[in-house]
Protein backbone atom coordinates (compact mmCIF):
# COMPACT_ATOMS: atom_id res chain seq x y z
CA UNK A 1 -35.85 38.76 15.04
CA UNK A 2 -36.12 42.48 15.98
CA UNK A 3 -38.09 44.61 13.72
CA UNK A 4 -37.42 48.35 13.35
CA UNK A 5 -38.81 51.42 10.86
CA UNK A 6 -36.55 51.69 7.69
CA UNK A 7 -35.79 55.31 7.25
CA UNK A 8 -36.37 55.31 3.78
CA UNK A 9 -39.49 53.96 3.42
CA UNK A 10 -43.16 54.89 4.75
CA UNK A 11 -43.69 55.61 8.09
CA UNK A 12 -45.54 52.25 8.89
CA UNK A 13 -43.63 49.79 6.90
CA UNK A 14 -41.24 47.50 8.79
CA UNK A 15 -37.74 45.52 7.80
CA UNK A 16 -36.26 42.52 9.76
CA UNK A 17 -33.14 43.03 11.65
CA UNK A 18 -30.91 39.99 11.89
CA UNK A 19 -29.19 41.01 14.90
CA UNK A 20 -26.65 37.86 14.29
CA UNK A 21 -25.11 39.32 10.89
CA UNK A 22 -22.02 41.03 13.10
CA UNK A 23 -21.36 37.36 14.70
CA UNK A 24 -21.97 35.98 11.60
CA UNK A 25 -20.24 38.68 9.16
CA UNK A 26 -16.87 38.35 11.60
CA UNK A 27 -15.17 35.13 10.14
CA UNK A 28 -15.04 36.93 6.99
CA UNK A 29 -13.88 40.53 7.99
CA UNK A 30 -10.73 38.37 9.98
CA UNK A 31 -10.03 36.46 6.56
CA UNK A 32 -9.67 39.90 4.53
CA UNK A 33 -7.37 41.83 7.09
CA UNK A 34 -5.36 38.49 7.63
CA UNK A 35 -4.36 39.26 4.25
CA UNK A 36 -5.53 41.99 1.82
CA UNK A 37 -3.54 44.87 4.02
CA UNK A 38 -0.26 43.30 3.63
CA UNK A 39 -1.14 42.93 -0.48
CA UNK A 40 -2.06 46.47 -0.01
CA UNK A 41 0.93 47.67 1.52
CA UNK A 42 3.18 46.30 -0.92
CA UNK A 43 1.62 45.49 -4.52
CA UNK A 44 4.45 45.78 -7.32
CA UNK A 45 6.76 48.30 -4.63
CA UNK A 46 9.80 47.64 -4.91
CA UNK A 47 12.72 49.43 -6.76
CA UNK A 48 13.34 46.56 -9.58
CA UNK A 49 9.64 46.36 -10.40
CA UNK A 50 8.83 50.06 -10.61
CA UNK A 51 11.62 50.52 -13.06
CA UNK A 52 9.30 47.50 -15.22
CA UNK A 53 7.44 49.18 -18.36
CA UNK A 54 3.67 49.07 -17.38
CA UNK A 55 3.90 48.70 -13.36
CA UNK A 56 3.28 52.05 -12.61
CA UNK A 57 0.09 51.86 -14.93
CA UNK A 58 -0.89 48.48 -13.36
CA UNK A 59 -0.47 50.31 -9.88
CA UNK A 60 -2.78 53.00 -10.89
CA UNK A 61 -5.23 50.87 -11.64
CA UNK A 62 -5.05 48.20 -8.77
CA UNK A 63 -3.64 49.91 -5.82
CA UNK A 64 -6.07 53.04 -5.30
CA UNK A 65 -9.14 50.59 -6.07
CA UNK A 66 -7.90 48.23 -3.33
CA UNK A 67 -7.27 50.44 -0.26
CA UNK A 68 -10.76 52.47 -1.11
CA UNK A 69 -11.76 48.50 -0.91
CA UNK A 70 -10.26 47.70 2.28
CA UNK A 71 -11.28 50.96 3.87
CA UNK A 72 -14.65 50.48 3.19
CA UNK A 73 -14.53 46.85 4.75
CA UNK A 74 -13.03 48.14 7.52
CA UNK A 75 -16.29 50.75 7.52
CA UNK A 76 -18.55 48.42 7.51
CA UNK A 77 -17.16 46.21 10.12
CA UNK A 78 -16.99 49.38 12.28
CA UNK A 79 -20.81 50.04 12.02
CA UNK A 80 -21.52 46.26 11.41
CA UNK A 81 -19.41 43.86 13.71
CA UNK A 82 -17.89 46.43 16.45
CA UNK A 83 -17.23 50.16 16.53
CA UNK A 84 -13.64 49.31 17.61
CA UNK A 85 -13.30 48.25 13.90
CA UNK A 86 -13.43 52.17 12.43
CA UNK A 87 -9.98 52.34 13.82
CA UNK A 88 -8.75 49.91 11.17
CA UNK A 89 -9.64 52.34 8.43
CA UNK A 90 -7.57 55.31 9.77
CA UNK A 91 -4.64 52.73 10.26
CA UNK A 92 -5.05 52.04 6.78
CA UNK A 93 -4.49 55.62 6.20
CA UNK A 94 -1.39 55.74 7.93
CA UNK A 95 -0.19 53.03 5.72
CA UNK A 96 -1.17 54.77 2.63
CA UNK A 97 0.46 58.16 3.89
CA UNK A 98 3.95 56.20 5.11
CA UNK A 99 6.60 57.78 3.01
CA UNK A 100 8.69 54.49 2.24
CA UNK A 101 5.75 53.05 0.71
CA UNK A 102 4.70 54.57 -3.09
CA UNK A 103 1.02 54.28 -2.35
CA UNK A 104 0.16 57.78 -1.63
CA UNK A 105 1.84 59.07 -4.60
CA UNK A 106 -0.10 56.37 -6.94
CA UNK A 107 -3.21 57.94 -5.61
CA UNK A 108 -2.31 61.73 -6.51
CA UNK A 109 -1.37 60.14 -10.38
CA UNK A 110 -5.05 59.01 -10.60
CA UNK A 111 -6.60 61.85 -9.46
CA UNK A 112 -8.13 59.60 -6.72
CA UNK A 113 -6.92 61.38 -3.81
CA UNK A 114 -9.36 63.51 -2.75
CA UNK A 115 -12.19 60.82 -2.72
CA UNK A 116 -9.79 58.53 -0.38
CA UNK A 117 -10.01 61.73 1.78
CA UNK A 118 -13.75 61.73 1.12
CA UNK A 119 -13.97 58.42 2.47
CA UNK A 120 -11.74 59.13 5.51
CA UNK A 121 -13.33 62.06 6.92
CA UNK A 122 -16.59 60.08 6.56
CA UNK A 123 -14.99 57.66 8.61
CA UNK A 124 -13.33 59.89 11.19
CA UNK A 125 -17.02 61.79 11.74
CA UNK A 126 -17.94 58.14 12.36
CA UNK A 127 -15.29 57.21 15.08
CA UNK A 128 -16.16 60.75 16.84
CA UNK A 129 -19.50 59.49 16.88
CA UNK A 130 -18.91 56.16 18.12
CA UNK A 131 -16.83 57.62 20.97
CA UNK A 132 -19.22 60.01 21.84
CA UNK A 133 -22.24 58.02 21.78
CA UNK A 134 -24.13 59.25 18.67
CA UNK A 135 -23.19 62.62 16.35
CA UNK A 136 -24.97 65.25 18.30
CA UNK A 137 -22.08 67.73 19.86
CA UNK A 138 -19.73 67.00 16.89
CA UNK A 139 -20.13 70.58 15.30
CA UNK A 140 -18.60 71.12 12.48
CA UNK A 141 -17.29 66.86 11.68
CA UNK A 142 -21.65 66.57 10.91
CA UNK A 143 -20.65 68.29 7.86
């Protein structure tokens, strides 16, 4: 067990690190993008059921709430599990901006947009960090 200063506590005090938690925390991560993207991707979109009373209020509801989900899961495998993982999130993104999907456009009818985008600069400073070994020299992304 590796002990390090918690930044938000005094000087002196100490937490425990369980360096493991990445090997352990891994099983999991692989369970949730075996399947939550793909229920992501394409929750109640198609044609027939958007024309349904009510699905596009279910949507608003579900759909924005799950990618902000899976984003942040794919966050914290990034800084947890491997920094490879960040990637994920910004492939999420991709998915949410694809044009044959109806996911971007059920974010901008909750008014949910802009903390999506929030979330992925926050992840994008993140990945410049990783690649450059830490977030000195990123300028204006340590915003």
């Amino acid at each position: 067990m590796h002990f390090e200063t918690h930044p938000d506590s005094n000087e002196g005090s100490r937490r425990r690190v369980d360096r493991s938690f990445g090997r352990k925390l891994k099983p999991y991560y692989e369970e949730v993008v075996q399947t939550l993207p793909d229920v992501v991707k394409t929750f109640l979109d198609e044609k027939p059921l958007m024309a349904l009373p009510g699905v596009s209020d279910i949507r608003r509801i579900y759909v924005p709430e799950m990618v902000i989900s899976l984003h942040r899961v794919h966050v914290e495998a990034g800084n947890t599990i491997s920094k490879g993982l960040l990637m994920n999130a910004l492939e999420l993104a991709a998915d949410v901006a694809d044009p044959a999907k109806n996911i971007l456009d059920t974010f901008k009818g909750t008014g949910r947009l802009e903390e999506y985008v929030e979330e992925l600069a926050a992840a994008s400073r993140s990945i410049l960090g990783a690649a450059q070994g830490g977030t000195e020299g990123l300028g204006i992304w340590t915003v």
